[in-house]
N, C-alpha and C. Protein backbone atom coordinates (compact mmCIF):
# COMPACT_ATOMS: atom_id res chain seq x y z
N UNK A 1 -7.83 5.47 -27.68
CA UNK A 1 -7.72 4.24 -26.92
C UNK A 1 -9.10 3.88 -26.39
N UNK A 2 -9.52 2.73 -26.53
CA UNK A 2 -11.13 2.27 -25.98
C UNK A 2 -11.20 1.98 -24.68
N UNK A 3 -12.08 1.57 -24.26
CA UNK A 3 -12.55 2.08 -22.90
C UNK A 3 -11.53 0.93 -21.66
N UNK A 4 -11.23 0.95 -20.78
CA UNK A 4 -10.36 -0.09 -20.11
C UNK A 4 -11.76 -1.06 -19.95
N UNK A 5 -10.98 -2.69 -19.69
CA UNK A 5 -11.31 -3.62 -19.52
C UNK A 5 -10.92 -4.38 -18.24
N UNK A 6 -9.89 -3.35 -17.58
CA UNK A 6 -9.45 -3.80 -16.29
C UNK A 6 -10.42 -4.40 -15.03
N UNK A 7 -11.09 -3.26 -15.51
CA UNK A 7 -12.59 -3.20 -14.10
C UNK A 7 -13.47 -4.78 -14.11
N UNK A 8 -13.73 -5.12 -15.41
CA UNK A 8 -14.30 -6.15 -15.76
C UNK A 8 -13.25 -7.51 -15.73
N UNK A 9 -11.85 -7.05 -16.19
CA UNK A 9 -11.64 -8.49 -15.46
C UNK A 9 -11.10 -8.90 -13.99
N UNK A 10 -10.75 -7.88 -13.05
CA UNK A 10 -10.43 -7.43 -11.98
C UNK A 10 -11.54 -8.54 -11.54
N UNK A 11 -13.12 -8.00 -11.84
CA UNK A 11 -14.12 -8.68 -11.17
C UNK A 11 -14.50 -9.84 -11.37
N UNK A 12 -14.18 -10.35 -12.57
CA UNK A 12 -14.25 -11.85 -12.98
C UNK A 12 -13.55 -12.39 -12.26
N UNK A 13 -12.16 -12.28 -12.36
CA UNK A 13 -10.81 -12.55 -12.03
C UNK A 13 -10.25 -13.12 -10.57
N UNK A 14 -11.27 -11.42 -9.90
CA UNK A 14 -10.30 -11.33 -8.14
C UNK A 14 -9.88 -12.31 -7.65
N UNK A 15 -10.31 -14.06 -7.29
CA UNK A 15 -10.47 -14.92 -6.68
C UNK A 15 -9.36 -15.81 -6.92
N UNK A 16 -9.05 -15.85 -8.47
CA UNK A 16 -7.59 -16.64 -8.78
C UNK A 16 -6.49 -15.22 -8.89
N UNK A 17 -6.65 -13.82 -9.32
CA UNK A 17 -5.65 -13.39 -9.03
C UNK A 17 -5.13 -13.09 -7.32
N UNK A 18 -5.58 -13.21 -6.71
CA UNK A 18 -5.98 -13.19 -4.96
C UNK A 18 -4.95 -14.34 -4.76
N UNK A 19 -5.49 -15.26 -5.28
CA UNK A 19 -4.75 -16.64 -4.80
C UNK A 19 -3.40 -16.69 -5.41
N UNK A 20 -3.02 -16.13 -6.75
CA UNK A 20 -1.63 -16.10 -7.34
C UNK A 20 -0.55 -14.90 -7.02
N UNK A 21 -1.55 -13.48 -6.84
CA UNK A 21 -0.47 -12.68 -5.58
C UNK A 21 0.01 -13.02 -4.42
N UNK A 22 -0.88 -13.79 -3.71
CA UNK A 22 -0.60 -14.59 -1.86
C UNK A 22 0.31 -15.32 -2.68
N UNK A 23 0.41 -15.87 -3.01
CA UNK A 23 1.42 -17.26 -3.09
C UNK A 23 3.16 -16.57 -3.96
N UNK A 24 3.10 -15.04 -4.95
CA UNK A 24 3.64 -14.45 -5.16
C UNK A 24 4.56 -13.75 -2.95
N UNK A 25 3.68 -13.32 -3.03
CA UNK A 25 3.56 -12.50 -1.60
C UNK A 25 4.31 -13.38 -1.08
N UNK A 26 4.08 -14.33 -0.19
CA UNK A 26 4.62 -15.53 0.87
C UNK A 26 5.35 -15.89 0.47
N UNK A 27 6.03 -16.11 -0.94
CA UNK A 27 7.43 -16.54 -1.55
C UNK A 27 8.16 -15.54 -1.49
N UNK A 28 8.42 -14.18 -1.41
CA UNK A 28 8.84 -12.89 -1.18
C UNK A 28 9.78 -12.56 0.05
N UNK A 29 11.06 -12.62 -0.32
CA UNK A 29 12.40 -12.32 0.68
C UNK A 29 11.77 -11.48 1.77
N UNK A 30 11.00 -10.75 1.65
CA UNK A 30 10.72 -9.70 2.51
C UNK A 30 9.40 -10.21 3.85
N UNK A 31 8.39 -11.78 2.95
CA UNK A 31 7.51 -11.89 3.79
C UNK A 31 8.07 -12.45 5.05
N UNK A 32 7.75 -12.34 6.17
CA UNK A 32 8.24 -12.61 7.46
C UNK A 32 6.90 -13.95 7.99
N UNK A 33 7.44 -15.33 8.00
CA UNK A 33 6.69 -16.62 8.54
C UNK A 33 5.94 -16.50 9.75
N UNK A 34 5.30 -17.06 9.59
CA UNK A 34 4.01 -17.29 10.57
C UNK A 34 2.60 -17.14 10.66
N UNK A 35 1.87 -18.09 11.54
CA UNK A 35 0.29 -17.73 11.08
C UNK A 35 -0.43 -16.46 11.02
N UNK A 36 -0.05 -16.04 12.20
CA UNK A 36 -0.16 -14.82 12.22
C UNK A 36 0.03 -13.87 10.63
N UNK A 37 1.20 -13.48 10.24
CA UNK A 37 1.52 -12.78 9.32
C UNK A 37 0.99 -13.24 8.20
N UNK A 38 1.24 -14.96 7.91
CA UNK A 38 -0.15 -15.14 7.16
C UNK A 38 -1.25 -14.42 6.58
N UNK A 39 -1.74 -14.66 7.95
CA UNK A 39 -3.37 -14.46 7.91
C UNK A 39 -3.43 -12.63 7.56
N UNK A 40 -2.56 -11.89 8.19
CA UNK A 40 -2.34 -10.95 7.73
C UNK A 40 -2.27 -10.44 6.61
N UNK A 41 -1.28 -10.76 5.70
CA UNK A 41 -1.05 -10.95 4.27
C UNK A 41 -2.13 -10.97 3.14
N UNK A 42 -2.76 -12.36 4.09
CA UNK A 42 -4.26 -12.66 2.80
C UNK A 42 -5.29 -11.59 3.31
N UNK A 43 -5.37 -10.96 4.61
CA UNK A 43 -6.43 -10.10 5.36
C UNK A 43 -5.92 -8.54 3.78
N UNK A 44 -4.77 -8.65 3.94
CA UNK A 44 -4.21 -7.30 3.23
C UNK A 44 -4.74 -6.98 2.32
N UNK A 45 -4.70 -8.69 1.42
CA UNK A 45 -4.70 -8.66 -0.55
C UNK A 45 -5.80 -8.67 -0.34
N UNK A 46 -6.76 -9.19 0.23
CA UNK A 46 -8.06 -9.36 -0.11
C UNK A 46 -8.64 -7.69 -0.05
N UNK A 47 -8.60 -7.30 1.14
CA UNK A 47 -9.16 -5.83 1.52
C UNK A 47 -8.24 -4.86 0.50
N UNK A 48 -6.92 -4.61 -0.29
CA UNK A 48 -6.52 -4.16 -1.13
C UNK A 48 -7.24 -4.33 -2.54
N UNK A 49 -7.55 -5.94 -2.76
CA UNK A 49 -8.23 -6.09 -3.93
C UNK A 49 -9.35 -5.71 -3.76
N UNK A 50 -10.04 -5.51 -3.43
CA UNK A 50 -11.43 -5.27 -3.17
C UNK A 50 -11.74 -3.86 -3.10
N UNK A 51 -11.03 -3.22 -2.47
CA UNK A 51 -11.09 -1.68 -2.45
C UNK A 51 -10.82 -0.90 -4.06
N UNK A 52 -9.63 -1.86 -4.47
CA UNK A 52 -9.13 -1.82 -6.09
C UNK A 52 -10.55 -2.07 -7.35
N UNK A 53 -10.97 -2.65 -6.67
CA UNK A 53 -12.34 -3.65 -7.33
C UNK A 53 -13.13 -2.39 -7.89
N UNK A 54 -13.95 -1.95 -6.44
CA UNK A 54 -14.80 -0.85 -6.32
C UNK A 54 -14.18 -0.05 -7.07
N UNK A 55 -12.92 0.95 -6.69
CA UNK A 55 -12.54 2.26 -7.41
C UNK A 55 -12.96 2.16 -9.07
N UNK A 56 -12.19 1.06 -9.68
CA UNK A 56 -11.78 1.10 -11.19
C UNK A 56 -13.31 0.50 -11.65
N UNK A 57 -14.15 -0.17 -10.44
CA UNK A 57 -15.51 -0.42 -11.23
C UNK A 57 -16.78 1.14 -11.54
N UNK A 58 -15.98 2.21 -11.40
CA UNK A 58 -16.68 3.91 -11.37
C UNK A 58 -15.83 4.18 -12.92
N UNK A 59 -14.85 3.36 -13.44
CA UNK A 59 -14.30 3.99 -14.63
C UNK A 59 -12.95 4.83 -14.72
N UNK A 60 -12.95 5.12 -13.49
CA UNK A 60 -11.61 6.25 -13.41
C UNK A 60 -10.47 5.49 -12.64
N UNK A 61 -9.27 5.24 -13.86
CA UNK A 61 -8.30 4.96 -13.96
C UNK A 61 -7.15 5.56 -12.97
N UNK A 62 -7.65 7.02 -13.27
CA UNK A 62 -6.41 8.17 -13.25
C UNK A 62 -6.43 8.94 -12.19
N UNK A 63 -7.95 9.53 -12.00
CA UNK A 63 -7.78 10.54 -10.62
C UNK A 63 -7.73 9.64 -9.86
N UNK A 64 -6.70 9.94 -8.67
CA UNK A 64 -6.62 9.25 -7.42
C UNK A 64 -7.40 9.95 -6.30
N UNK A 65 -7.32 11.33 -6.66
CA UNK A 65 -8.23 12.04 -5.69
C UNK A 65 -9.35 12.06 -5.70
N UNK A 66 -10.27 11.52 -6.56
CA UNK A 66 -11.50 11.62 -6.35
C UNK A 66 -12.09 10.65 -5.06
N UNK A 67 -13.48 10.81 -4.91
CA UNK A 67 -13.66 9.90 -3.77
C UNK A 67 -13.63 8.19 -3.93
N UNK A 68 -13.90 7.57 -4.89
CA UNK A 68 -14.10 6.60 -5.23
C UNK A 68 -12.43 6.14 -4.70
N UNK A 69 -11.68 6.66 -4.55
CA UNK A 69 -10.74 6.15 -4.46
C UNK A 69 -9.85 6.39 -3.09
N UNK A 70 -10.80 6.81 -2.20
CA UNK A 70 -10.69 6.73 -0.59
C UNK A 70 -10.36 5.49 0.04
N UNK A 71 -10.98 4.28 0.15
CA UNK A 71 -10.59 2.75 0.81
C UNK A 71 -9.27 2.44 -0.04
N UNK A 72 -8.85 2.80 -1.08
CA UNK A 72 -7.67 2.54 -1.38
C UNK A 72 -6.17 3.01 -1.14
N UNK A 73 -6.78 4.32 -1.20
CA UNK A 73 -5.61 5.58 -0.45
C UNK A 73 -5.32 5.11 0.86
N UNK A 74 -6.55 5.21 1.67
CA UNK A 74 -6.69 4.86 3.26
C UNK A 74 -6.05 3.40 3.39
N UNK A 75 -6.15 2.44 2.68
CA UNK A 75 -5.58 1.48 3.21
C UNK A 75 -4.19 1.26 2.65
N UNK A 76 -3.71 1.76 1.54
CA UNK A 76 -2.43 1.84 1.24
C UNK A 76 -1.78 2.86 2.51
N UNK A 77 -2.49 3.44 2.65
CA UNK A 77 -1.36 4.91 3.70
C UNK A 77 -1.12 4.03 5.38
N UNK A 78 -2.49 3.41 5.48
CA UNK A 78 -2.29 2.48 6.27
C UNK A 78 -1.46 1.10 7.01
N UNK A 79 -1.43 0.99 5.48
CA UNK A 79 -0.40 -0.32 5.56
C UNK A 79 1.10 0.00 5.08
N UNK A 80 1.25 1.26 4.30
CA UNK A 80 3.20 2.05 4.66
C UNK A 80 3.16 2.36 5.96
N UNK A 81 2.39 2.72 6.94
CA UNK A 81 2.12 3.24 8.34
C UNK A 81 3.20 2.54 9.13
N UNK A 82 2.55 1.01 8.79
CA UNK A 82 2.76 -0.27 9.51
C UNK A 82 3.60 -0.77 9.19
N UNK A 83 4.05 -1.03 7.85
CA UNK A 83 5.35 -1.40 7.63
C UNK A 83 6.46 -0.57 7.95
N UNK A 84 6.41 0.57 8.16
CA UNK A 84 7.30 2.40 8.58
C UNK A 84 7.26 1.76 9.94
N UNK A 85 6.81 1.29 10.59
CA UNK A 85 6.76 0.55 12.33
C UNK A 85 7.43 -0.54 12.40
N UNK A 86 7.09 -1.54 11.33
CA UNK A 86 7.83 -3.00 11.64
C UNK A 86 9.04 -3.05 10.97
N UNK A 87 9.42 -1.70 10.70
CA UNK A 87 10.80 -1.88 9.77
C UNK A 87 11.40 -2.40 8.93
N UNK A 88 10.16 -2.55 7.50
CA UNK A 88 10.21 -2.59 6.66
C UNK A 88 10.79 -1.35 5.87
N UNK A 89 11.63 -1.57 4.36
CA UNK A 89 11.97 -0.32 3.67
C UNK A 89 10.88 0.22 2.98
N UNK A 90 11.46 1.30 2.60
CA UNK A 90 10.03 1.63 1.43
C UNK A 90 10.15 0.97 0.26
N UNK A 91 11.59 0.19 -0.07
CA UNK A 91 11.88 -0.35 -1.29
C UNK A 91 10.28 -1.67 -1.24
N UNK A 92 10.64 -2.67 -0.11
CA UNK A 92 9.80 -3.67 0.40
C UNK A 92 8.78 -3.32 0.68
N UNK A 93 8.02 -1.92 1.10
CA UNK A 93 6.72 -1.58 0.81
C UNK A 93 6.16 -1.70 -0.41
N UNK A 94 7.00 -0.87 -1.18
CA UNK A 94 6.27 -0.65 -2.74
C UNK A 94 6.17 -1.76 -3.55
N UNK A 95 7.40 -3.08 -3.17
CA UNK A 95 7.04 -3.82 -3.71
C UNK A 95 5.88 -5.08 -4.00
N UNK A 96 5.07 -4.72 -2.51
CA UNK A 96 3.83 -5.13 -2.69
C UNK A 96 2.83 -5.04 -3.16
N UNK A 97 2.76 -3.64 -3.79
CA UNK A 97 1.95 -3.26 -4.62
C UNK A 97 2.62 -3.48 -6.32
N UNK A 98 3.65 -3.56 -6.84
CA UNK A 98 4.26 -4.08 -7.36
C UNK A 98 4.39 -5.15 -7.87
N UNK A 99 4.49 -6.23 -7.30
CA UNK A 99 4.12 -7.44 -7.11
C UNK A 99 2.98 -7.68 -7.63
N UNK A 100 1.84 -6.80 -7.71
CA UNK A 100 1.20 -7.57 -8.43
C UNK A 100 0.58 -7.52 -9.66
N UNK A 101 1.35 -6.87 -10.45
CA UNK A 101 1.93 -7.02 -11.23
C UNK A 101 1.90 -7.83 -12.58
N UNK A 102 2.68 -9.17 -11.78
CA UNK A 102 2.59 -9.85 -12.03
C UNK A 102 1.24 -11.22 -12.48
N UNK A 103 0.79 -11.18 -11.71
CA UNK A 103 -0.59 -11.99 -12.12
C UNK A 103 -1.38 -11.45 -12.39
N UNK A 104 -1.53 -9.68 -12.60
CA UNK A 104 -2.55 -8.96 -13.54
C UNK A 104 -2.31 -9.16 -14.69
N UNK A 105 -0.63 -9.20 -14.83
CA UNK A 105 -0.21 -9.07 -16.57
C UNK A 105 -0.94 -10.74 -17.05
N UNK A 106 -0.75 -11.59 -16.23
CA UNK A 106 -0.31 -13.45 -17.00
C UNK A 106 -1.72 -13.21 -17.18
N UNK A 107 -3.19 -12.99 -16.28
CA UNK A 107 -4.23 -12.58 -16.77
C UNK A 107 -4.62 -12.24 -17.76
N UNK A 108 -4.42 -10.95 -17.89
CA UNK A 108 -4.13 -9.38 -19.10
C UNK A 108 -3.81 -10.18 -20.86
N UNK A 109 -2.72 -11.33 -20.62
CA UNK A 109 -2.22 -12.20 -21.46
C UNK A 109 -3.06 -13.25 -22.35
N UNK A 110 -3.81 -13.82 -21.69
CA UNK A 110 -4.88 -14.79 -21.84
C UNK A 110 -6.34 -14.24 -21.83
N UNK A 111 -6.61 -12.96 -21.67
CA UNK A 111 -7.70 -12.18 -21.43
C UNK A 111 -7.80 -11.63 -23.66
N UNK A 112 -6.31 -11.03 -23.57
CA UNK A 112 -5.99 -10.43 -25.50
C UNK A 112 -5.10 -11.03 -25.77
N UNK A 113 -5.52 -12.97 -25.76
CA UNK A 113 -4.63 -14.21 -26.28
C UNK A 113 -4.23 -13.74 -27.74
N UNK A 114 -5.63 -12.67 -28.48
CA UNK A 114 -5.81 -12.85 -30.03
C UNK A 114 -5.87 -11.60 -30.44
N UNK A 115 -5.36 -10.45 -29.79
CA UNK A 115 -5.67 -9.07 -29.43
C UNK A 115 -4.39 -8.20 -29.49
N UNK A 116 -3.25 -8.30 -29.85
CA UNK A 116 -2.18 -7.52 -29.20
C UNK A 116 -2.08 -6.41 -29.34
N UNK A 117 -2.80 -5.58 -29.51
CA UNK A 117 -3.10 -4.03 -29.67
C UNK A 117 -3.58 -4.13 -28.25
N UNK A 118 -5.08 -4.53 -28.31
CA UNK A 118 -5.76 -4.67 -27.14
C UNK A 118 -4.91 -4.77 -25.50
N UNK A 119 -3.89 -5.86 -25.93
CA UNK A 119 -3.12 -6.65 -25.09
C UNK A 119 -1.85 -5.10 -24.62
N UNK A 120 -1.30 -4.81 -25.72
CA UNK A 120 -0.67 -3.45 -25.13
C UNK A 120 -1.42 -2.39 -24.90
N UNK A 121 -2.41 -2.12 -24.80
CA UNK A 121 -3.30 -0.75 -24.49
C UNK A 121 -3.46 -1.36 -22.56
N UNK A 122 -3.96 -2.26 -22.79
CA UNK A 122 -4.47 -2.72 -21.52
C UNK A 122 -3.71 -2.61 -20.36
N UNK A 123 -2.08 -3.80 -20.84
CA UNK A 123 -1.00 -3.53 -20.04
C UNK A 123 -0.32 -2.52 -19.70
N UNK A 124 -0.66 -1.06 -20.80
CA UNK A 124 -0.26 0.00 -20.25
C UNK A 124 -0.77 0.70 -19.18
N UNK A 125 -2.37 0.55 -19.35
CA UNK A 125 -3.62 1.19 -18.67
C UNK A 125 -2.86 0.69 -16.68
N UNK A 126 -2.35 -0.57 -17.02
CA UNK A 126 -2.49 -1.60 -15.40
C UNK A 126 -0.83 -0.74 -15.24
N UNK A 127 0.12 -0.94 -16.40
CA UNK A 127 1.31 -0.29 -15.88
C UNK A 127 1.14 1.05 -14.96
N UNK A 128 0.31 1.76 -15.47
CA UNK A 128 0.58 3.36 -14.85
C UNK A 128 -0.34 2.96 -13.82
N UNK A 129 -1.55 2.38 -13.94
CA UNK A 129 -2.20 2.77 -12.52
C UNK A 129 -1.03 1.78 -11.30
N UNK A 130 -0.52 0.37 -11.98
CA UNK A 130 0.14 -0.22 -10.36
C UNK A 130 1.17 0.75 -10.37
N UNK A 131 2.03 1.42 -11.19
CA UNK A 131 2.67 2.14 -10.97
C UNK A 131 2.56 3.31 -10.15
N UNK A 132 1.07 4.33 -9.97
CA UNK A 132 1.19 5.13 -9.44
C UNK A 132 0.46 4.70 -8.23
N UNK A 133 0.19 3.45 -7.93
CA UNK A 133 -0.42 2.90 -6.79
C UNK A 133 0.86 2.86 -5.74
N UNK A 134 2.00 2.47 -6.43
CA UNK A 134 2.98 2.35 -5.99
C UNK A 134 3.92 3.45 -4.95
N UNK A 135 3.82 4.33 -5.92
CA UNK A 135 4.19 5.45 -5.76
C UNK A 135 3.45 5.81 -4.19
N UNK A 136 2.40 6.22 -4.83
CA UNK A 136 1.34 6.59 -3.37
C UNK A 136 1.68 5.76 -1.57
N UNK A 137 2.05 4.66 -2.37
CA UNK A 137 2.30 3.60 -0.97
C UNK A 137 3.86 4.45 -0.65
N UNK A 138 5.04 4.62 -1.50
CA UNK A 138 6.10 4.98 -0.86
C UNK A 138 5.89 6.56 -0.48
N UNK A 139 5.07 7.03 -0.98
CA UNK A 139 4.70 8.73 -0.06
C UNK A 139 4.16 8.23 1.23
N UNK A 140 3.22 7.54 1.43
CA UNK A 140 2.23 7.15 2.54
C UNK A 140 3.67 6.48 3.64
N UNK A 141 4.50 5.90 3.19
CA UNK A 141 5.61 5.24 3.72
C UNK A 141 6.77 6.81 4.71
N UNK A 142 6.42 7.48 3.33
CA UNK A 142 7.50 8.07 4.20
C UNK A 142 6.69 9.27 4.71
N UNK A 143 6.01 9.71 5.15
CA UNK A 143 4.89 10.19 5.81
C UNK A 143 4.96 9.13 7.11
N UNK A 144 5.07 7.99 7.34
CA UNK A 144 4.70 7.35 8.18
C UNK A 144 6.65 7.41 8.89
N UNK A 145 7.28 7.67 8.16
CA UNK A 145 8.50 7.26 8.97
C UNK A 145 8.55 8.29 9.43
N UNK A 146 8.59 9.47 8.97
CA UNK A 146 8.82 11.16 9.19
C UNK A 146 7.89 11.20 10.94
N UNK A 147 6.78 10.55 10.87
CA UNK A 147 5.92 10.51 11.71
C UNK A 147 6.65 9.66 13.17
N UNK A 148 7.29 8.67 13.06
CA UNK A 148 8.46 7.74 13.64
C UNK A 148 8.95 8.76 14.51
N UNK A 149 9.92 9.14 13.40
CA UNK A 149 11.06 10.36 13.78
C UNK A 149 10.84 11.40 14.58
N UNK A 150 9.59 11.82 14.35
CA UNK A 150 9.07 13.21 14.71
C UNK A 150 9.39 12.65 16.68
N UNK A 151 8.28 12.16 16.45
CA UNK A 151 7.68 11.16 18.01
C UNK A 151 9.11 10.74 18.97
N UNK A 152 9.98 10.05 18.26
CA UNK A 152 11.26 9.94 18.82
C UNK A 152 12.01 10.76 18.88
N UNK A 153 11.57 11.97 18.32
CA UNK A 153 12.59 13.07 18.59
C UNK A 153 11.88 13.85 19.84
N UNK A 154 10.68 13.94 19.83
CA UNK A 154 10.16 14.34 21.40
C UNK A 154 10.16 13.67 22.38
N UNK A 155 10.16 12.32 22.24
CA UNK A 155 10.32 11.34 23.48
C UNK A 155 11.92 11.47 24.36
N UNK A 156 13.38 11.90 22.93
CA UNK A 156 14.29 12.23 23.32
C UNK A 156 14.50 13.49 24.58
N UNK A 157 13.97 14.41 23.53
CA UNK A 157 13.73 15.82 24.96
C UNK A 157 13.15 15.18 25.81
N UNK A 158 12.18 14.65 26.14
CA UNK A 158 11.63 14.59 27.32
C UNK A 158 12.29 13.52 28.61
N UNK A 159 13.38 12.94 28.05
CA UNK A 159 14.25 11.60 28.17
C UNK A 159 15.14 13.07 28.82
N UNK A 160 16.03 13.98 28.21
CA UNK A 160 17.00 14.36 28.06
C UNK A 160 16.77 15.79 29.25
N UNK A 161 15.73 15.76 29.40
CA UNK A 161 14.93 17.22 29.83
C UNK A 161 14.36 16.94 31.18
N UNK A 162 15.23 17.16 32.59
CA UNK A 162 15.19 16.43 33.59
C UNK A 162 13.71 17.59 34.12
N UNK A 163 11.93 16.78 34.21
CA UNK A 163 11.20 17.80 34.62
C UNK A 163 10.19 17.20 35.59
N UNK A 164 10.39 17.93 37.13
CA UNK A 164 9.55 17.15 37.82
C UNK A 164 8.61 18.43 37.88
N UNK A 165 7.13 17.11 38.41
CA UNK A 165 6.17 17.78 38.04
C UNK A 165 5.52 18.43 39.85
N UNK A 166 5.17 19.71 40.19
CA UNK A 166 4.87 20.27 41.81
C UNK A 166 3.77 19.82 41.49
N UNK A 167 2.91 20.44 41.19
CA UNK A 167 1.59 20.58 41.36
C UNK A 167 0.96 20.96 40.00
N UNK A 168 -0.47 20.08 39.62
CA UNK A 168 -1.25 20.39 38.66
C UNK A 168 -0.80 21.50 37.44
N UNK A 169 -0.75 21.74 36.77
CA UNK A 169 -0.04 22.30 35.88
C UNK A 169 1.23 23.36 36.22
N UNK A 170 1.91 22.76 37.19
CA UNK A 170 3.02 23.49 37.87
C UNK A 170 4.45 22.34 37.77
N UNK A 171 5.70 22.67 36.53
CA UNK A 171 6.34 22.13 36.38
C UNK A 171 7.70 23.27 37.19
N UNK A 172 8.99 22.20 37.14
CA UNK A 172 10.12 22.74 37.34
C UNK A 172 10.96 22.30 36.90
N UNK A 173 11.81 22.93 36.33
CA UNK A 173 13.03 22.23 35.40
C UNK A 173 14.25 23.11 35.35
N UNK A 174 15.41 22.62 34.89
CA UNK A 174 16.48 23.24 35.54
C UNK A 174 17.03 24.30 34.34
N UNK A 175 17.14 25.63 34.36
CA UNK A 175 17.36 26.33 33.21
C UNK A 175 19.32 26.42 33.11
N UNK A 176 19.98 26.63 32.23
CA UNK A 176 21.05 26.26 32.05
C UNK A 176 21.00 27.72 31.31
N UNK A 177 22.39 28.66 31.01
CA UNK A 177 22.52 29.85 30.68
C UNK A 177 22.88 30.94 31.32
């Protein structure tokens, strides 16, 4: 298989695929109205694309662990974090990365108009990486809910756990047994 072409049209590209994911995005059962969230949204794709930009412009498709592929990890783990908070699913997490999908392929399309070898090598290359981009966002997701849970399960004891405090590291609490 020859060398990907993703990187190169990613960078040609970013500016109308940017503009055809947002408008994908904001039509999306899941986006929630307002300027705010908006501005959010496009703050997301842009700093997602861009981080995407850099990684795949080093050549490597596949390792996710290498470093080149830190601003992407970090801001995917970031943004399941946040959606794991605003109570979003992980179904509706992943599908943002998902989502786009879509205007890489209609790209991808018109990129090997005359190519269809080309045209399936390529779309596979974008399948597995949005695919395991994907993936990564619903680990980062549930890492972030587990994290939820954890926190609300100590806030419970401490709710449930009648402890007044005497003096400087001098507690009292009522032992039962």
């Amino acid at each position: 298989m020859p060398e990907s072409r993703l990187p190169a049209i990613l960078e040609r590209h970013e500016p109308e695929l940017t503009a055809e994911w947002l408008t994908l995005l904001r039509n999306s059962t899941t986006h929630r109205q307002g300027s705010e969230a908006d501005q959010q949204l496009e703050d997301n794709a842009r700093t997602f694309l861009s981080a995407l930009r850099r990684a795949l412009a080093t050549g490597n498709l596949t390792d996710f662990s290498r470093a080149e592929w830190n601003a992407v990890r970090e801001f995917l783990s970031g943004l399941s974090q946040r959606r794991a908070e605003e109570g979003f699913t992980p179904i509706e997490t992943a599908e943002y990365v998902f989502s786009f999908k879509q205007p890489l392929f209609a790209r991808l399309r018109k990129e090997f108009a005359k190519d269809a070898v080309g045209l399936a090598d390529e779309t596979w290359r974008a399948t597995v990486l949005i695919d395991r981009l994907g993936l990564e966002t619903t680990s980062a997701f549930q890492k972030g809910r587990e994290e939820i849970i954890r926190r609300q399960q100590e806030e419970l004891l401490e709710i449930s756990t009648p402890v007044v405090r005497l003096w400087e590291g001098i507690l009292a609490l009522p032992l039962i047994g």
